[in-house]
C-alpha atoms as a PDB file:
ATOM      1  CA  UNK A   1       0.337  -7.207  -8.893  1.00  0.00           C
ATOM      2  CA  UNK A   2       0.535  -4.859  -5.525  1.00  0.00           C
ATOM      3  CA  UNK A   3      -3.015  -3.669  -7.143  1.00  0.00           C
ATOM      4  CA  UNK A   4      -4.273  -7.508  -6.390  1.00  0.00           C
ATOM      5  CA  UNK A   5      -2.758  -8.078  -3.151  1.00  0.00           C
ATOM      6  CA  UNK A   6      -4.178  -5.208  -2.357  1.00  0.00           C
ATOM      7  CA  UNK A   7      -7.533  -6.181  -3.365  1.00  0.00           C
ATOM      8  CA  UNK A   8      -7.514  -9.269  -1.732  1.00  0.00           C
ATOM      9  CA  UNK A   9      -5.773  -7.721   1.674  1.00  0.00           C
ATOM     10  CA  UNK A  10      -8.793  -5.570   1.945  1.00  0.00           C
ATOM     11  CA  UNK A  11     -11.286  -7.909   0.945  1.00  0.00           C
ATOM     12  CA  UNK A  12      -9.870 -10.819   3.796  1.00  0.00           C
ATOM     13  CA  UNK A  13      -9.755  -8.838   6.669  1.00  0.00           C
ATOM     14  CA  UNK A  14     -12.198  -6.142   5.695  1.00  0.00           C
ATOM     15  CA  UNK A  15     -14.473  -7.140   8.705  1.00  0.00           C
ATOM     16  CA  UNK A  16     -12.334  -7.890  11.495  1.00  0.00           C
ATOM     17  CA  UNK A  17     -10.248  -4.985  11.113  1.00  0.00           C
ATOM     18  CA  UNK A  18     -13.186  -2.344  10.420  1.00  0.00           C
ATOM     19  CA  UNK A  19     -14.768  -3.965  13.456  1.00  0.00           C
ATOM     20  CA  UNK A  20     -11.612  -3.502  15.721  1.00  0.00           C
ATOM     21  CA  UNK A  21     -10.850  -0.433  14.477  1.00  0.00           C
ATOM     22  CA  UNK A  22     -14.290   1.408  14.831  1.00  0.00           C
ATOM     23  CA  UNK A  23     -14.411   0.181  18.041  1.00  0.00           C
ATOM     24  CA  UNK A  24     -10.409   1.521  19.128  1.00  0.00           C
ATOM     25  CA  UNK A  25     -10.367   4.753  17.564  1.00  0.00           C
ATOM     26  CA  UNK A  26     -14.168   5.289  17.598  1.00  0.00           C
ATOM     27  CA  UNK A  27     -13.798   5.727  13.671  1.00  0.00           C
ATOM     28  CA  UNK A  28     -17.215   5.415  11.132  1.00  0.00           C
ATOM     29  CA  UNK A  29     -16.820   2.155   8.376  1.00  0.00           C
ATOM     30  CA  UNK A  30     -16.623   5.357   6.041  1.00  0.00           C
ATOM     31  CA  UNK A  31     -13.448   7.119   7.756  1.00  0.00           C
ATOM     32  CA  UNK A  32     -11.771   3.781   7.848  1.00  0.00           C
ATOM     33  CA  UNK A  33     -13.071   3.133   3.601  1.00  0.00           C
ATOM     34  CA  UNK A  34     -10.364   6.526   3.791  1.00  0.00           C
ATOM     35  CA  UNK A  35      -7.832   5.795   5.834  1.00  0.00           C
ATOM     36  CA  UNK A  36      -7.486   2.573   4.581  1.00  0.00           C
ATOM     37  CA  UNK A  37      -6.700   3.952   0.991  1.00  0.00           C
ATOM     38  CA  UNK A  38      -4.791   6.377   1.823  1.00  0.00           C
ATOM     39  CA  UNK A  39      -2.810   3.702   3.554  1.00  0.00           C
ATOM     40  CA  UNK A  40      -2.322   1.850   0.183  1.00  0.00           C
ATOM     41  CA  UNK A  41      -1.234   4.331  -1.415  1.00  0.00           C
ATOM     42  CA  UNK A  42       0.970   5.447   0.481  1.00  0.00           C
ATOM     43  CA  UNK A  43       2.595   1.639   0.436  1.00  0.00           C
ATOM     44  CA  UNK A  44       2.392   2.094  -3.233  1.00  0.00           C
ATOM     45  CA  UNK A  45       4.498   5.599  -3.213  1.00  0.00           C
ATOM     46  CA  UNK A  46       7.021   4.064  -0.654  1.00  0.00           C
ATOM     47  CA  UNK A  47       7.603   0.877  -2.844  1.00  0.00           C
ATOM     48  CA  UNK A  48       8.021   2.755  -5.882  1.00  0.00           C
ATOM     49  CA  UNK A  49      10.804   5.472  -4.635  1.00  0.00           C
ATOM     50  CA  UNK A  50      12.391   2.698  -1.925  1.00  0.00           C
ATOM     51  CA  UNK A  51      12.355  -0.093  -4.788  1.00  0.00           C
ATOM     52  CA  UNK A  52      11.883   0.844  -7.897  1.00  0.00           C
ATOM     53  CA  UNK A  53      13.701   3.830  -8.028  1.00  0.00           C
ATOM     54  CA  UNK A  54      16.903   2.748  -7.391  1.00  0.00           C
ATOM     55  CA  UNK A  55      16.844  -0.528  -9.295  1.00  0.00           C
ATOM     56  CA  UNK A  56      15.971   1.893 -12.556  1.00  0.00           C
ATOM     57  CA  UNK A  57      19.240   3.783 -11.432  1.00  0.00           C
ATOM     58  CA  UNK A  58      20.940   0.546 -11.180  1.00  0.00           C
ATOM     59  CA  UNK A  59      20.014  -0.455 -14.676  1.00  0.00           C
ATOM     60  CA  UNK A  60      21.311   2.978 -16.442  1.00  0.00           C
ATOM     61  CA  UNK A  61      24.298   2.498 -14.328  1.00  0.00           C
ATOM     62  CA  UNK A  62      25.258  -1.267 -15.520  1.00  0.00           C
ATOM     63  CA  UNK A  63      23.517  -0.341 -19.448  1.00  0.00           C
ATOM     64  CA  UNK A  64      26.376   2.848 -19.341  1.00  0.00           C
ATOM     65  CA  UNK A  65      29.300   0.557 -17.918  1.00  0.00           C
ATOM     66  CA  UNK A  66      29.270  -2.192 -20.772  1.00  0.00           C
END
């Protein structure tokens, strides 16, 4: 699912944001193909420890209580 919106994120607003950014941060369509997917993953290792995480812990905690 976060794999899709990703996808389609990127894919919408591929050229206005390359445009604005390599013209901001004087970055190469290349360096921002990099910093963009770094960026993603990075949401994707924040949502898994922030979200999923703790609703596993959740789980074992309400499985071990009944």
């Amino acid at each position: 699912m976060l794999y899709v919106l990703s996808l389609i994120i990127t894919l919408e607003f591929w050229h206005t944001w390359a445009s604005l950014v390599k013209n901001f941060f004087m970055v190469g369509e290349t360096e921002f193909g990099y910093i963009l997917l770094l960026f993603f993953v990075l949401i994707k290792v924040v949502l898994v420890f922030l979200v999923l995480v703790p609703a596993i812990a959740l789980q074992w905690m309400i499985k071990k209580k009944s």
